[in-house]
N, C-alpha and C. Protein backbone atom coordinates (compact mmCIF):
# COMPACT_ATOMS: atom_id res chain seq x y z
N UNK A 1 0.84 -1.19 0.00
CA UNK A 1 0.00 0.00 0.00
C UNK A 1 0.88 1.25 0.00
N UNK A 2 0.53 2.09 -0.96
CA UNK A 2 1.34 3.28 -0.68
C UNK A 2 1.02 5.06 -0.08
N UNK A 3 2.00 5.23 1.01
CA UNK A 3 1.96 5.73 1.78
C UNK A 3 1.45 7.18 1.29
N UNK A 4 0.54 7.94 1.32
CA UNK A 4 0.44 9.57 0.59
C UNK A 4 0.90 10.89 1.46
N UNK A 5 1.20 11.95 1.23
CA UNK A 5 1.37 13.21 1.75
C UNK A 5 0.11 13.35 2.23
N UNK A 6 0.05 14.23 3.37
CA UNK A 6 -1.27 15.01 4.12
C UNK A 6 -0.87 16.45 4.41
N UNK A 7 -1.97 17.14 4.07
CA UNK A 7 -1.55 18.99 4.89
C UNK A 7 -2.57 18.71 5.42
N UNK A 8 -2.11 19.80 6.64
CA UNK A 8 -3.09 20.21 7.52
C UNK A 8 -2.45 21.41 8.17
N UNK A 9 -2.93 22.11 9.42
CA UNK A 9 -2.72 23.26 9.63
C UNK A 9 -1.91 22.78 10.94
N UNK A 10 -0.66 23.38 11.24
CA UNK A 10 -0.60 23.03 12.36
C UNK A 10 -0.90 23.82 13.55
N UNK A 11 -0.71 23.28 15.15
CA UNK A 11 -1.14 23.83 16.03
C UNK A 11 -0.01 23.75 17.21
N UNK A 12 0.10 24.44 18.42
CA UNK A 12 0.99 24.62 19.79
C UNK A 12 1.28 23.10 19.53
N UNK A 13 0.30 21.91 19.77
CA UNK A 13 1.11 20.42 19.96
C UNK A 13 1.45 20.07 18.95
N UNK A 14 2.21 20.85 17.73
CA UNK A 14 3.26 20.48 16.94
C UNK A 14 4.98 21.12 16.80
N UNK A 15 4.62 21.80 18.15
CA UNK A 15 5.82 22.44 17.98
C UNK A 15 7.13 22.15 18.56
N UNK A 16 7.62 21.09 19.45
CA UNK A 16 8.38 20.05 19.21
C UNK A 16 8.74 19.50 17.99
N UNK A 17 7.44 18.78 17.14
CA UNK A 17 8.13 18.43 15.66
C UNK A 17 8.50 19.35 14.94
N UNK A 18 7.97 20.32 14.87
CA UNK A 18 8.40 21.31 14.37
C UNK A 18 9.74 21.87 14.37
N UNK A 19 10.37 21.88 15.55
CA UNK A 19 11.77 22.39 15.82
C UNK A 19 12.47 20.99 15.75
N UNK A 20 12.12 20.08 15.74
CA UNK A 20 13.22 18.46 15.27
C UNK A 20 13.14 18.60 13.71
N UNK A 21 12.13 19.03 13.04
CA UNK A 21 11.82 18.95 11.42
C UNK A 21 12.73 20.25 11.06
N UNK A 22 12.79 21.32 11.15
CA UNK A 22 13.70 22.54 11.26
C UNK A 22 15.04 22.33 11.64
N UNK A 23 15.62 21.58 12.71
CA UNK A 23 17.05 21.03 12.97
C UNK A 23 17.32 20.58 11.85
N UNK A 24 16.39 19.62 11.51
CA UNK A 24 16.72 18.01 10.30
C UNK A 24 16.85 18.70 8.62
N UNK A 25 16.01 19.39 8.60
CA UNK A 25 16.23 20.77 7.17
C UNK A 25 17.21 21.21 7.20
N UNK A 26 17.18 22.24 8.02
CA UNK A 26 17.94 23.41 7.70
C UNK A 26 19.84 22.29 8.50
N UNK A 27 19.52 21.45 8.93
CA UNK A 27 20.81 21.06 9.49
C UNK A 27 21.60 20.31 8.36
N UNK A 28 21.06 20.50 7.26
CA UNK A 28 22.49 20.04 6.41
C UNK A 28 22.83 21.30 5.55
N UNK A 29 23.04 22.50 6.06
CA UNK A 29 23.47 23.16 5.91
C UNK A 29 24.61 23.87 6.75
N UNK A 30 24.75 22.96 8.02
CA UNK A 30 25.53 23.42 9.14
C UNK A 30 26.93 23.80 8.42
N UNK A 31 27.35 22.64 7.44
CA UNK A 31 28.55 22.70 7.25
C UNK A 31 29.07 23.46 6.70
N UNK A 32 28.06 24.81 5.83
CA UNK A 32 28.31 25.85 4.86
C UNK A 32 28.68 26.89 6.26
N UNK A 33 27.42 26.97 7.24
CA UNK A 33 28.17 28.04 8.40
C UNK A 33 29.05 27.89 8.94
N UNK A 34 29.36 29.08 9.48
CA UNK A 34 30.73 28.78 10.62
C UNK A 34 30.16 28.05 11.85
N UNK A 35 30.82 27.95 12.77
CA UNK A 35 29.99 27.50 14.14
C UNK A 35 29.41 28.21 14.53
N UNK A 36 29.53 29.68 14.88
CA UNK A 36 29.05 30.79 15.59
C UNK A 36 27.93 30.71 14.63
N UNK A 37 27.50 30.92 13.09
CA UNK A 37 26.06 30.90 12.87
C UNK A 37 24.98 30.05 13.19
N UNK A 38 26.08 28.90 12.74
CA UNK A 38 25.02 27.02 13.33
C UNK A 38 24.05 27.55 14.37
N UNK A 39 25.23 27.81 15.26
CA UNK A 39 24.58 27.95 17.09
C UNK A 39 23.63 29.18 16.55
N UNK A 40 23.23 29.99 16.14
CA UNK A 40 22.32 31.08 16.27
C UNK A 40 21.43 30.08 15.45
N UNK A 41 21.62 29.77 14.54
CA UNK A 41 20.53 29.03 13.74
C UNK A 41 20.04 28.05 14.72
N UNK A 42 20.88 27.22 15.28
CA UNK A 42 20.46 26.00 16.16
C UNK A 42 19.19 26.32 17.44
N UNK A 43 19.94 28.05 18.23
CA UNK A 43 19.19 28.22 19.14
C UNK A 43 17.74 28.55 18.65
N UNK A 44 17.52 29.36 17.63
CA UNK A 44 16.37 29.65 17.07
C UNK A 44 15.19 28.09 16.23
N UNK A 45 15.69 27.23 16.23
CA UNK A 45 14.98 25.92 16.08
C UNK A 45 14.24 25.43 17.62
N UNK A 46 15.47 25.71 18.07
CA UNK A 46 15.46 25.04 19.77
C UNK A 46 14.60 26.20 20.74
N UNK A 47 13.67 27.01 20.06
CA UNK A 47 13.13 27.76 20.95
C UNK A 47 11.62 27.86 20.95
N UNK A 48 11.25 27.19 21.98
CA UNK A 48 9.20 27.21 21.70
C UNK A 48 9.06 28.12 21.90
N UNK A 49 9.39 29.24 22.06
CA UNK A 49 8.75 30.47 22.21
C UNK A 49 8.78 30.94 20.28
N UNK A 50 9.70 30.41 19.43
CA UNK A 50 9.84 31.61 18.52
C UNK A 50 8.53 30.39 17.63
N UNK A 51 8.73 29.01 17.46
CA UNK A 51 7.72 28.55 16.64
C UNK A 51 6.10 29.01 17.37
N UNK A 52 6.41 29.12 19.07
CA UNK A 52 4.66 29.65 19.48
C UNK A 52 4.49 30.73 19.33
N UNK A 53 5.29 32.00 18.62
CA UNK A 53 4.71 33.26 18.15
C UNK A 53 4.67 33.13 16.69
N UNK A 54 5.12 32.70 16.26
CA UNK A 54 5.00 32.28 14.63
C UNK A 54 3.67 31.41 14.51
N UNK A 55 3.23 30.58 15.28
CA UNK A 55 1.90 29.74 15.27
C UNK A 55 1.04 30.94 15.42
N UNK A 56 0.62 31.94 16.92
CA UNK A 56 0.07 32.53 17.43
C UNK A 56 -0.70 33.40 16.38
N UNK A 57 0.86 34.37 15.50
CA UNK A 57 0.59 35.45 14.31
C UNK A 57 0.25 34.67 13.20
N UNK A 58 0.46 34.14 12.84
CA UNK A 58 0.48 33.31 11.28
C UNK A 58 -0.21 31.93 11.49
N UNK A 59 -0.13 31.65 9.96
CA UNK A 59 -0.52 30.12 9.60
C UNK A 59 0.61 29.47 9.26
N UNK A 60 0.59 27.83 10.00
CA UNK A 60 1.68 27.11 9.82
C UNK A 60 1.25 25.74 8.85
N UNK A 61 1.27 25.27 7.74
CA UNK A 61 0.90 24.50 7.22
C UNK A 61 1.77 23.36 7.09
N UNK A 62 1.68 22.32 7.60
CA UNK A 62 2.88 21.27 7.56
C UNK A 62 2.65 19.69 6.65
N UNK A 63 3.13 18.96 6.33
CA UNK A 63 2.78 18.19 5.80
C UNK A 63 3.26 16.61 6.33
N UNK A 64 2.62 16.03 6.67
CA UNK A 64 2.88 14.37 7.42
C UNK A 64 2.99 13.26 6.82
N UNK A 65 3.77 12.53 7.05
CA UNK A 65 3.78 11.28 5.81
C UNK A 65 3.88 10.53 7.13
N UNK A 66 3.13 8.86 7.22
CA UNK A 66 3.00 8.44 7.60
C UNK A 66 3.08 8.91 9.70
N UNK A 67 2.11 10.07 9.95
CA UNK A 67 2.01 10.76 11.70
C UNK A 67 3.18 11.44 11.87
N UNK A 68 4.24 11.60 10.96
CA UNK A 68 5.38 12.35 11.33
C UNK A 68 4.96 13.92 10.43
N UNK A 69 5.58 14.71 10.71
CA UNK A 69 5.55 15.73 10.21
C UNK A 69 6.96 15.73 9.59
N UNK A 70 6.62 16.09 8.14
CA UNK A 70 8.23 16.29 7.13
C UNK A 70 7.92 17.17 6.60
N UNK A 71 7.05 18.27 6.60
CA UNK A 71 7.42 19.59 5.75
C UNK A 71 6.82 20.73 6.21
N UNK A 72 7.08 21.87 6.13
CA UNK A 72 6.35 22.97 7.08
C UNK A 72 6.53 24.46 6.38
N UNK A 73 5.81 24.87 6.60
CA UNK A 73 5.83 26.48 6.08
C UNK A 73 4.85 27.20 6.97
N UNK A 74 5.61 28.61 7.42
CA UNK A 74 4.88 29.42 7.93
C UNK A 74 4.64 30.51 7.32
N UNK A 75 2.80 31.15 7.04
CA UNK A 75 2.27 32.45 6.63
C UNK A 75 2.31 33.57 7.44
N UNK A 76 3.15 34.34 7.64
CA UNK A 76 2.79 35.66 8.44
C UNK A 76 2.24 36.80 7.35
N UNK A 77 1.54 37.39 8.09
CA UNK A 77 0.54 37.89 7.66
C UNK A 77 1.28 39.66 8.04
N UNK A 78 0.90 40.76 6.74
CA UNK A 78 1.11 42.02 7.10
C UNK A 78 0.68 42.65 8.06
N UNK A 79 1.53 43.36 8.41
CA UNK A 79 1.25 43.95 9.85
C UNK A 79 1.91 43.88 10.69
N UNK A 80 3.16 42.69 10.18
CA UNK A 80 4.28 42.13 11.54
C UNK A 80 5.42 42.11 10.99
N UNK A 81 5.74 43.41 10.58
CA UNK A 81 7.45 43.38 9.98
C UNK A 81 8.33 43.02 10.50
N UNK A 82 9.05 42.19 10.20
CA UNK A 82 10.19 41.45 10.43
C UNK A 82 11.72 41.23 10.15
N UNK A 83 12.79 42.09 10.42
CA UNK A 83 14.13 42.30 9.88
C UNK A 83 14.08 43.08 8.58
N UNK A 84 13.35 41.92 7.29
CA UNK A 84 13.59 42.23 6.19
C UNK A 84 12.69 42.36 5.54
N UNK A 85 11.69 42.47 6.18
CA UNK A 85 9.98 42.20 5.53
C UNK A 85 9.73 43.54 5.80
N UNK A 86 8.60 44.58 5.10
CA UNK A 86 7.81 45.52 5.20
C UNK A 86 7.04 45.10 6.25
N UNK A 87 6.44 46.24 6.54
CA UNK A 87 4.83 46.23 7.46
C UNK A 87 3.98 45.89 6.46
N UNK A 88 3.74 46.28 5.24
CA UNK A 88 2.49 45.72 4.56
C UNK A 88 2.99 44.72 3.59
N UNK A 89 3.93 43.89 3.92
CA UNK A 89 4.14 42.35 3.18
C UNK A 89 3.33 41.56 3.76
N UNK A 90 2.94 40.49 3.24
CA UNK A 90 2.46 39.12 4.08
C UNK A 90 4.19 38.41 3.80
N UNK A 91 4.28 37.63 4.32
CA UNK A 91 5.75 36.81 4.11
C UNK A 91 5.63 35.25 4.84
N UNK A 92 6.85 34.58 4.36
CA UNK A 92 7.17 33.31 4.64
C UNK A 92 7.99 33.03 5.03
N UNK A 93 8.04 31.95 5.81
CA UNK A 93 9.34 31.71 7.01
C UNK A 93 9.27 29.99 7.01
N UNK A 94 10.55 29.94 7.36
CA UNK A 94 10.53 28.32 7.95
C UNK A 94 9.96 27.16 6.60
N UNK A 95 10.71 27.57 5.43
CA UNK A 95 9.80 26.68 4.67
C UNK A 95 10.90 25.12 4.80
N UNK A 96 10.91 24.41 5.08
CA UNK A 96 11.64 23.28 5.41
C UNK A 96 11.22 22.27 5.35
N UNK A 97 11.56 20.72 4.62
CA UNK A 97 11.41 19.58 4.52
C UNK A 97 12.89 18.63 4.35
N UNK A 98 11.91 17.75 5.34
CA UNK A 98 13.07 16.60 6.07
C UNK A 98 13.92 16.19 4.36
N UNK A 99 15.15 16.16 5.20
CA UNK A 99 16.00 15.12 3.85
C UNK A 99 15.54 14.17 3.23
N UNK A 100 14.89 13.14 3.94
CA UNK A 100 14.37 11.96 3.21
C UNK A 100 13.02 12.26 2.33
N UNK A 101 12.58 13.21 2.15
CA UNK A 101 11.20 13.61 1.57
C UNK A 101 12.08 14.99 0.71
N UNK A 102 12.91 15.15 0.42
CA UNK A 102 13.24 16.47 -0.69
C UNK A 102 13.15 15.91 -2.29
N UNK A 103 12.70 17.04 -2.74
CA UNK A 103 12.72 16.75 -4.15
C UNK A 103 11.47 15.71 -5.13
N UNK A 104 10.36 15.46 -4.17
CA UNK A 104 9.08 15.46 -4.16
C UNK A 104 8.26 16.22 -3.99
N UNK A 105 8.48 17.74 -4.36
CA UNK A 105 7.64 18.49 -4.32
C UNK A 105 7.06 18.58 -3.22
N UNK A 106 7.12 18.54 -2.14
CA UNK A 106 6.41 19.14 -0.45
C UNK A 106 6.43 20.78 -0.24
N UNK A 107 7.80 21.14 -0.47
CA UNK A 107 8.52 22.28 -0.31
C UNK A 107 7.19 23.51 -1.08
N UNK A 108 7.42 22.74 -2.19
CA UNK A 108 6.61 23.69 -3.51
C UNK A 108 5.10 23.68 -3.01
N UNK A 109 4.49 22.85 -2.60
CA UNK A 109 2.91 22.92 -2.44
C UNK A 109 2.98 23.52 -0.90
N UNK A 110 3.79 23.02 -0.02
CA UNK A 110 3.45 24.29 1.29
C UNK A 110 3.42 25.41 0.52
N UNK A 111 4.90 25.79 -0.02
CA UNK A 111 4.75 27.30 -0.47
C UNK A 111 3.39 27.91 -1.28
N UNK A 112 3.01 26.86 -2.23
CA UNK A 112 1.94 27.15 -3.31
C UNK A 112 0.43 27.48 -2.10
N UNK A 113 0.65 26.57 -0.86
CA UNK A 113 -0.46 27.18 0.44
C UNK A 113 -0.38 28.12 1.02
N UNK A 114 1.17 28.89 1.03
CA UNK A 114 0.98 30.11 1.74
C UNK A 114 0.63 31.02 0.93
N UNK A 115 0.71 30.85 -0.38
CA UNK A 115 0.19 31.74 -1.21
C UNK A 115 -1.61 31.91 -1.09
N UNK A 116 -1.68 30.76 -1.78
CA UNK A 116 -3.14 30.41 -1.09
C UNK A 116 -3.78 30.69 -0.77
N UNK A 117 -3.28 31.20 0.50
CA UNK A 117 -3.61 31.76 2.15
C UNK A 117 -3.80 32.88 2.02
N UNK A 118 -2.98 33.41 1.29
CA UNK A 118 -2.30 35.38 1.61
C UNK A 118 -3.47 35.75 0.27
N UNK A 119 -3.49 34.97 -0.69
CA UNK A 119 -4.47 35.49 -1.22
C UNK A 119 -6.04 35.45 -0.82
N UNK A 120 -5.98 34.43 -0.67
CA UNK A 120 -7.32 34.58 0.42
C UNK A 120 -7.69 35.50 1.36
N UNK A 121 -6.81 35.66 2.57
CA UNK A 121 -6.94 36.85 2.97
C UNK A 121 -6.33 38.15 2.56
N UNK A 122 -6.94 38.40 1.35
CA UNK A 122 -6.87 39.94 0.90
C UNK A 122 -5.17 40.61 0.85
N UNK A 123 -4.37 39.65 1.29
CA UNK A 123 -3.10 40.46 1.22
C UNK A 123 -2.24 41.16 -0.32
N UNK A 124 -1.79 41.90 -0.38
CA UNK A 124 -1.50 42.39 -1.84
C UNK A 124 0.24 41.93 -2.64
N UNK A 125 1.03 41.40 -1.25
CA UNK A 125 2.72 41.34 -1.56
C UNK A 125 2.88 40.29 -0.44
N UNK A 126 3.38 39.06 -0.71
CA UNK A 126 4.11 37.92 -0.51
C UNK A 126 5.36 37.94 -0.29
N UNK A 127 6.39 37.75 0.38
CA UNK A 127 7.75 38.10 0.43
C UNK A 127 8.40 36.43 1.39
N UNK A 128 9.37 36.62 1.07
CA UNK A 128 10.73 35.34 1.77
C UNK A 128 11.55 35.83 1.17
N UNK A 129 12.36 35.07 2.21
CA UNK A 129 13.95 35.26 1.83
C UNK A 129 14.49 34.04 1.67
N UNK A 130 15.94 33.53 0.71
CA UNK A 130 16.42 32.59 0.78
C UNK A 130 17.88 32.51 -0.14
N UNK A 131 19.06 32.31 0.32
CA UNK A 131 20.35 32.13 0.30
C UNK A 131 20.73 31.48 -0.87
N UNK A 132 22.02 31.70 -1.01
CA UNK A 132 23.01 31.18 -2.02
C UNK A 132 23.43 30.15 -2.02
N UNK A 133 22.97 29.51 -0.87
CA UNK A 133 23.32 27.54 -0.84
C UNK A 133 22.24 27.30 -0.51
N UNK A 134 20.70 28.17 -1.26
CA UNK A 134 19.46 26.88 -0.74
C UNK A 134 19.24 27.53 -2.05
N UNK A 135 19.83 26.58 -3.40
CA UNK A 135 19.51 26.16 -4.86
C UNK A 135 17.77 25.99 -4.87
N UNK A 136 17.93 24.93 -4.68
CA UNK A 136 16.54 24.21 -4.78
C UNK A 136 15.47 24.94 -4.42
N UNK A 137 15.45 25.56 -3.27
CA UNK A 137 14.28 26.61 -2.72
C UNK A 137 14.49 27.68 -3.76
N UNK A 138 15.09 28.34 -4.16
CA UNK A 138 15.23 29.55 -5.10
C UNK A 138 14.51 28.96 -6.38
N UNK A 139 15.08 27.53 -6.49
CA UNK A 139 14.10 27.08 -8.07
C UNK A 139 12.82 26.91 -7.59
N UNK A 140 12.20 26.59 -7.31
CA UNK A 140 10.77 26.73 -6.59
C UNK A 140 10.49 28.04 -6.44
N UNK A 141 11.05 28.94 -5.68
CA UNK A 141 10.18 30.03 -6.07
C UNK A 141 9.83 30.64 -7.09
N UNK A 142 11.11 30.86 -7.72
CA UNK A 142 10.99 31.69 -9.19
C UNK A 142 10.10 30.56 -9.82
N UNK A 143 10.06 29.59 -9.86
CA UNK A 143 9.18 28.36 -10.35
C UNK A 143 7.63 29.03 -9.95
N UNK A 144 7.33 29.66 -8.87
CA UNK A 144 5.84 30.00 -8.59
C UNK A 144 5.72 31.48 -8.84
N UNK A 145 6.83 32.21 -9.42
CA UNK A 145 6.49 33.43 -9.77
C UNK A 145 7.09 34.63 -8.39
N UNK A 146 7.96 34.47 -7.60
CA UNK A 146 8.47 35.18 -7.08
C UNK A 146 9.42 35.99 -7.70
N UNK A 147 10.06 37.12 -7.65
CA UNK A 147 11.16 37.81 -8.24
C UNK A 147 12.35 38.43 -7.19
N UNK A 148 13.64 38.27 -7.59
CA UNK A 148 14.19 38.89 -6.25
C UNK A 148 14.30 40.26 -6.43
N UNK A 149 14.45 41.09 -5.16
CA UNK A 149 14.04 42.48 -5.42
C UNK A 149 15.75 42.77 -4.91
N UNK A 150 15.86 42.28 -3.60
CA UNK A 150 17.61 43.02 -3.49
C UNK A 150 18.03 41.76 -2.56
N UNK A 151 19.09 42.14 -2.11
CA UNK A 151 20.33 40.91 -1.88
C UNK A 151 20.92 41.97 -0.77
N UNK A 152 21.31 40.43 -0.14
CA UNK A 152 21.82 41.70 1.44
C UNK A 152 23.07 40.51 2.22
N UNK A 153 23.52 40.53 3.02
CA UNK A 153 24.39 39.47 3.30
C UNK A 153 24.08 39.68 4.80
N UNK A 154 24.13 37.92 5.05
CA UNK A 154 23.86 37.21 6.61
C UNK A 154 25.01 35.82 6.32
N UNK A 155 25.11 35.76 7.97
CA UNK A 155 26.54 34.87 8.26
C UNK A 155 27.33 34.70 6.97
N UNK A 156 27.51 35.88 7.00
CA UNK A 156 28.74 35.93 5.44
C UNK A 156 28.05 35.07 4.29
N UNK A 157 26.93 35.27 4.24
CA UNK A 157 26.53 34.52 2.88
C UNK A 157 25.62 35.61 2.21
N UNK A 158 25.64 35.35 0.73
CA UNK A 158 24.30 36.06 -0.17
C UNK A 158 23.16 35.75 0.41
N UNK A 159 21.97 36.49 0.89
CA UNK A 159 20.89 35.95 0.89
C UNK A 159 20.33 37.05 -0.06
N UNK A 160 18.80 37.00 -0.54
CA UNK A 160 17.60 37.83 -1.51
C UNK A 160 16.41 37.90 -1.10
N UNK A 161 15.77 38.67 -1.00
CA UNK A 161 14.32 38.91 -0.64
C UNK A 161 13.77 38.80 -2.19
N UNK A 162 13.01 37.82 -2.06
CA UNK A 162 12.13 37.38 -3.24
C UNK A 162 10.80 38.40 -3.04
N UNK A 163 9.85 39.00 -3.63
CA UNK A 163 8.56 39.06 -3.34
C UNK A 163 7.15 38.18 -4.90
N UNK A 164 6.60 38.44 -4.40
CA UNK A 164 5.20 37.98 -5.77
C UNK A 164 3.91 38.94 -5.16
N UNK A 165 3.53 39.79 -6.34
CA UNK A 165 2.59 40.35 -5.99
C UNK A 165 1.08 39.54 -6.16
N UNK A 166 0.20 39.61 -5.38
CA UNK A 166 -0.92 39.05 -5.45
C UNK A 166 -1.98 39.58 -6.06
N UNK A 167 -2.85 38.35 -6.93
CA UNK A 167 -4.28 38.75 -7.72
C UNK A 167 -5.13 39.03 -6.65
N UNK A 168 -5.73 40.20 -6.13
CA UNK A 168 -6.75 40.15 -4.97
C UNK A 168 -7.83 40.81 -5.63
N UNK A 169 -7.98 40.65 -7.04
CA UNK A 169 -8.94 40.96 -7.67
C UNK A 169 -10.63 39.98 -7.08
């Protein structure tokens, strides 16, 4: 029998998996940072407070293959500017799927839900950011119609603020 993808929305009692699914992503990238970034990246996985204000403000849409959770994306919604985000962006965070599930398209249909989402609720500009060693996420976006607008540098790397403006016709 074969096993299918599920979304659903997640909630507070996913946020443990959530920060083990976020380690397990974003952790094969450790080896591109130095140590000193790892650990900032690491502590920010390892913190229920930052996935329970990201749940609280936004929508978290995750995806489960067989009761585990392997893919996740969070919608924040305008109004909650963030480092690199406007006040009137909606934006995306945390888009991450486990190693053993990459390259099956998970990544792309969370993202294709936060869109979804933001268009649904009336928002007009979509925004994320994403780096010079996350290939694959950059093809996916521009794949759904994002464009990068400018480029800025974190832990000594390229990163880009992508945006996509929304039909709220």
């Amino acid at each position: 029998m074969k096993r299918e993808y599920a979304y659903r929305l997640a909630g507070h009692s996913d946020v443990k998996q959530l920060q083990i699914l976020g380690l397990m992503a974003y952790g094969q990238f450790k080896p591109i940072l130095s140590t000193e970034n790892w650990e900032t990246w690491e502590e920010g996985f390892n913190s229920d407070t930052n996935f329970s204000n990201l749940i609280d403000i936004g929508t978290c849409f995750v995806c489960e293959y067989e009761n585990d959770i392997i893919g996740m994306a969070f919608l924040i919604p305008a109004g909650n500017p963030f480092l690199y985000f406007q006040e009137d962006w909606s934006y995306i965070r945390y888009v991450g799927v486990h190693p053993g599930h990459e390259g099956k398209g998970v990544g792309r249909i969370l993202t294709q839900k936060c869109i979804d989402e933001a268009t649904l609720k009336g928002e007009s500009v979509i925004a994320l950011h994403t780096s010079e060693f996350q290939d694959a996420a950059r093809h996916v976006y521009e794949g759904l119609g994002f464009e990068k607008q400018r480029e800025f540098s974190v832990y000594d790397k390229r990163y880009w603020i992508y945006t996509r403006l929304l039909d709220i016709s």
